[in-house]
N, C-alpha and C. Protein backbone atom coordinates (compact mmCIF):
# COMPACT_ATOMS: atom_id res chain seq x y z
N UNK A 1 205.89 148.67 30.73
CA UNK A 1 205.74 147.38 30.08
C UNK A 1 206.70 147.33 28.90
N UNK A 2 207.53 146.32 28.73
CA UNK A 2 208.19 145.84 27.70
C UNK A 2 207.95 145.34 26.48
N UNK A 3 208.33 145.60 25.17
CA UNK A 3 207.94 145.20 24.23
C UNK A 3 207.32 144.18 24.37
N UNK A 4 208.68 142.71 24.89
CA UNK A 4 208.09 141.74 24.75
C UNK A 4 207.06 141.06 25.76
N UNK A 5 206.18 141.86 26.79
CA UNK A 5 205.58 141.90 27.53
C UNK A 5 204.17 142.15 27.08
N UNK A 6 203.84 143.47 25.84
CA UNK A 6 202.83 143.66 25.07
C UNK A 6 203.04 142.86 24.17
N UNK A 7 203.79 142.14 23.65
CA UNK A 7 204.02 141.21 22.28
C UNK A 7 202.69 139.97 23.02
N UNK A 8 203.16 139.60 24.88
CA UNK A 8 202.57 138.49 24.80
C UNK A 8 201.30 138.72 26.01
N UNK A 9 200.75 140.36 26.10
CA UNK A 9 199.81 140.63 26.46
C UNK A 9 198.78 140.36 25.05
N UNK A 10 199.15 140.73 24.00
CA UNK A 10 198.71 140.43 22.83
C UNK A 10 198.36 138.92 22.05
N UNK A 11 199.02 138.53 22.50
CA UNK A 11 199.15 136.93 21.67
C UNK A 11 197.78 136.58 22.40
N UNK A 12 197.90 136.87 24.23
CA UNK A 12 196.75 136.17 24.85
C UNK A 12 195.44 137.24 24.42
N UNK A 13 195.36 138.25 23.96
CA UNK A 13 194.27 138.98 23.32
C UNK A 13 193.55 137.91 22.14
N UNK A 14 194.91 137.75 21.20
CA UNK A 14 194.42 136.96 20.31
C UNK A 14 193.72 135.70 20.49
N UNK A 15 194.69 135.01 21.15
CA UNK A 15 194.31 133.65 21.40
C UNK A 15 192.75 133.76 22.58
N UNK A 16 192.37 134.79 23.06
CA UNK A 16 191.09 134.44 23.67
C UNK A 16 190.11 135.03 22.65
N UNK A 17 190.06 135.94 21.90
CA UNK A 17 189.51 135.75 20.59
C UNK A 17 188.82 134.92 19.53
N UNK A 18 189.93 133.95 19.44
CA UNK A 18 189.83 133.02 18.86
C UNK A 18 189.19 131.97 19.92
N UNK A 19 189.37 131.78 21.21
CA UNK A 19 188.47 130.56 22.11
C UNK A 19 187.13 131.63 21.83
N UNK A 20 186.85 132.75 22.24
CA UNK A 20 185.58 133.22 22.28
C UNK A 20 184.43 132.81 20.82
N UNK A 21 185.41 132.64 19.64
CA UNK A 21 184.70 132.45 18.41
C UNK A 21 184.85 130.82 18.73
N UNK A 22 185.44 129.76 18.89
CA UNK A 22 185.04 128.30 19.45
C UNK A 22 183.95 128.51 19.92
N UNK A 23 184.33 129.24 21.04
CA UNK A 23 183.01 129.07 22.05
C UNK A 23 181.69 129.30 21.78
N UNK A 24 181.41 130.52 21.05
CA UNK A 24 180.46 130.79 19.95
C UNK A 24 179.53 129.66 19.13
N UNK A 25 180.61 128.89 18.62
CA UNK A 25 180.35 128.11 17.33
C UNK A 25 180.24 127.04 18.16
N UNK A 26 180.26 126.42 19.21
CA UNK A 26 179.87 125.27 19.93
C UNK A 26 178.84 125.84 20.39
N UNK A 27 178.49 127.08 21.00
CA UNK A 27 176.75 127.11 21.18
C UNK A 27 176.11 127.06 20.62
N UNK A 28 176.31 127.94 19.29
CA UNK A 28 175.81 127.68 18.44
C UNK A 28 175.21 126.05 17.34
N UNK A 29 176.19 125.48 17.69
CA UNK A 29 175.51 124.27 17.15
C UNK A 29 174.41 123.26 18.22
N UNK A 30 175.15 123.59 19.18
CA UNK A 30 173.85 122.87 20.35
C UNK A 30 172.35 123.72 20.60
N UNK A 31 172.56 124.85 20.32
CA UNK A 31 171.52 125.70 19.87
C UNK A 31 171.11 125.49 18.86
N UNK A 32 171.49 125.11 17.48
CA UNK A 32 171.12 124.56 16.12
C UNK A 32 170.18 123.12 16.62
N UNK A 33 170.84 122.43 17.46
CA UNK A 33 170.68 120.86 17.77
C UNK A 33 169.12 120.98 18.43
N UNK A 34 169.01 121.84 19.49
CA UNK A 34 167.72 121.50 20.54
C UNK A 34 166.83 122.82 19.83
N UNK A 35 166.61 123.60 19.06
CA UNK A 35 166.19 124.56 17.85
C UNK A 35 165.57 123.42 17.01
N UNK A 36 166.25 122.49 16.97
CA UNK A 36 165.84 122.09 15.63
C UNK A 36 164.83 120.88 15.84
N UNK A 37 165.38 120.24 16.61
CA UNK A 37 164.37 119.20 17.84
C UNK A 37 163.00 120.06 17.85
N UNK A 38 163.20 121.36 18.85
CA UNK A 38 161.82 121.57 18.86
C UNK A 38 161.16 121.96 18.11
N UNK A 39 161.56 122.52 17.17
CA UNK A 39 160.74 123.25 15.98
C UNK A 39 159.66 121.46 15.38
N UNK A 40 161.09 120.68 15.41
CA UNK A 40 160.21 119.54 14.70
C UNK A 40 159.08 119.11 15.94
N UNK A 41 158.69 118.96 17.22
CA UNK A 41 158.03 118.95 18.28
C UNK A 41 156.76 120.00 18.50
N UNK A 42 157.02 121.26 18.04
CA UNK A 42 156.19 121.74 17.89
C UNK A 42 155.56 122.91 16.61
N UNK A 43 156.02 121.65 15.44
CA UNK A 43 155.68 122.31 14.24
C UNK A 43 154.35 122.38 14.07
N UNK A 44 153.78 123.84 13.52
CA UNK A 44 152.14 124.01 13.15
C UNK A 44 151.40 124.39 14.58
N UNK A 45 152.26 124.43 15.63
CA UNK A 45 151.57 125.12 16.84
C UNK A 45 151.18 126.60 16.30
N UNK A 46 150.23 127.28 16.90
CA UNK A 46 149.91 128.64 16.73
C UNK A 46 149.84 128.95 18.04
N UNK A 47 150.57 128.73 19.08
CA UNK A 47 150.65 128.79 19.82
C UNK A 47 151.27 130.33 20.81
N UNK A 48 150.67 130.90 21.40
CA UNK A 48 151.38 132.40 21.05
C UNK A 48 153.10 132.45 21.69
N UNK A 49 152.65 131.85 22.56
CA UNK A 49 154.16 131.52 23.19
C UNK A 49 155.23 130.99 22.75
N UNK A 50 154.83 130.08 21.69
CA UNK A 50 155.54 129.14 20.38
C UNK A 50 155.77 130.31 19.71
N UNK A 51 155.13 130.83 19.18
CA UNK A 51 154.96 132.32 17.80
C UNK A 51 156.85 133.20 18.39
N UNK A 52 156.13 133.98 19.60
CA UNK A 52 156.98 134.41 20.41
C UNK A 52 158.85 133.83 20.20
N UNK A 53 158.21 132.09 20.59
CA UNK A 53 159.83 131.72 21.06
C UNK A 53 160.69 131.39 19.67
N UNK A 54 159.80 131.50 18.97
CA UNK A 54 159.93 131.30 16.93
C UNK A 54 160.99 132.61 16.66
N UNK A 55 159.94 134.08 16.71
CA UNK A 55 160.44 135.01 16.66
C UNK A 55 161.86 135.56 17.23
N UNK A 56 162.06 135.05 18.56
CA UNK A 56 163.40 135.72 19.83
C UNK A 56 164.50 134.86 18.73
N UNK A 57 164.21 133.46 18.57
CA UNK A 57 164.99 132.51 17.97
C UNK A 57 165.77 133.07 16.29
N UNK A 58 165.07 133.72 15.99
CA UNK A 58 165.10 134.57 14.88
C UNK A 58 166.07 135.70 14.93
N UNK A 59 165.67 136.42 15.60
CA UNK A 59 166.44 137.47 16.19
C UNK A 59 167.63 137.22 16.59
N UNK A 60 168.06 136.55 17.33
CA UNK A 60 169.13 135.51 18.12
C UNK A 60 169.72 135.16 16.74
N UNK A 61 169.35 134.44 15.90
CA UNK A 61 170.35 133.77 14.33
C UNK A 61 170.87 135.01 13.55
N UNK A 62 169.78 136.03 13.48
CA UNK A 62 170.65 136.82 12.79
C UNK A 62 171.76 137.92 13.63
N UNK A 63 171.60 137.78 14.35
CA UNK A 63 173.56 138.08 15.46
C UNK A 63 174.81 137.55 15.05
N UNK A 64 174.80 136.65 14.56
CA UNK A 64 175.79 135.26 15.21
C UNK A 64 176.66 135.53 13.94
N UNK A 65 176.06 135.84 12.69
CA UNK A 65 177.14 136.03 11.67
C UNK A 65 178.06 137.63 12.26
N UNK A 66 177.31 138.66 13.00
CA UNK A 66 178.28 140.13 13.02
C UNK A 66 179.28 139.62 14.38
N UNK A 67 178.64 138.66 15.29
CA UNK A 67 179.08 138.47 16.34
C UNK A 67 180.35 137.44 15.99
N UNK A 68 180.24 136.76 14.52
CA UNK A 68 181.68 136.24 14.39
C UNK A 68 182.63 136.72 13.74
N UNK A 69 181.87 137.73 13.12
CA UNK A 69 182.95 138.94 12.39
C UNK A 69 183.89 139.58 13.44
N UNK A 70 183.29 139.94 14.53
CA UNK A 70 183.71 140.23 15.20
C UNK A 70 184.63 139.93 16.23
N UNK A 71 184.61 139.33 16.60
CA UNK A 71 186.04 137.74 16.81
C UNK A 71 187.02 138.04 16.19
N UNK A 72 186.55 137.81 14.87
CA UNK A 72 187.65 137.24 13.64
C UNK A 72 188.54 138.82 13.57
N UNK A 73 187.19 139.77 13.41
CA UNK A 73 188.27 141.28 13.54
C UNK A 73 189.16 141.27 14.38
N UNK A 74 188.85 141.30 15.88
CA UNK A 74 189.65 141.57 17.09
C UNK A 74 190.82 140.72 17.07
N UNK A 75 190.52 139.10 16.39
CA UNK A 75 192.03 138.51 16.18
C UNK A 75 192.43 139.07 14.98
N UNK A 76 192.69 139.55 14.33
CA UNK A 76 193.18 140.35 12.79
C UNK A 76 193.58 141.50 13.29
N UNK A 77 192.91 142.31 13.62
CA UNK A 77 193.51 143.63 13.96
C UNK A 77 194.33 143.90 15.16
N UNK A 78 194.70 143.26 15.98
CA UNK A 78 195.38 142.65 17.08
C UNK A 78 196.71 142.01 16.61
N UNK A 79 196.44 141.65 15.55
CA UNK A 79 197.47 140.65 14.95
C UNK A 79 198.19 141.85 14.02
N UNK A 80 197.40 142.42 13.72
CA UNK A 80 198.47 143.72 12.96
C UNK A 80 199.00 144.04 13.37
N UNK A 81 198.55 144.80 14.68
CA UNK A 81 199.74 145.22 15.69
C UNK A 81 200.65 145.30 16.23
N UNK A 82 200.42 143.46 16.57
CA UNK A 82 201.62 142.97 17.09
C UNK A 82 202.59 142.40 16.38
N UNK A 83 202.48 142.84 14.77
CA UNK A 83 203.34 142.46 13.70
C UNK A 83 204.30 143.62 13.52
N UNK A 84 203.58 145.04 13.72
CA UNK A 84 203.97 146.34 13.36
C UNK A 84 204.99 146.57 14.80
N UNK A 85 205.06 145.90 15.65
CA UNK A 85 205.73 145.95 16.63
C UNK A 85 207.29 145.30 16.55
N UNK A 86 206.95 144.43 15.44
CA UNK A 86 208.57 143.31 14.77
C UNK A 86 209.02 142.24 15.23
């Protein structure tokens, strides 16, 4: 493989990186959107299954900030690379 062959095996590293963190952040808001709907639908349920789908939902939000770090790394450190290359 040729320099400029890894230069633009790389670029497409990056650039799907960066769609994967889009892609992310558009589920994420339609997940924000129908989350937020139901919470208001079934606010004050004690419902155990409600309790449950409260909790997973929870779990699930706190991901999403390491899971976009992580994106953002793989385009950054990718991007070093292919700088250190010239």
């Amino acid at each position: 493989m040729s320099i400029a062959e890894l230069k633009a095996t790389l670029n497409a590293a990056i650039e799907s990186a960066r769609q994967g963190r889009r892609t992310l952040d558009q589920a994420i808001a339609q997940a924000d959107s129908a989350t937020g709907e139901a919470a208001r639908v079934l606010r004050g349920s004690q419902h155990a299954e409600v309790t449950r789908t409260h909790s997973a939902l929870s779990a699930a939000g706190a991901e999403i900030e390491p899971i976009r770090r992580r994106f953002d790394a793989v385009a950054e450190k990718v991007g070093d690379y292919r700088s250190q290359l010239g």
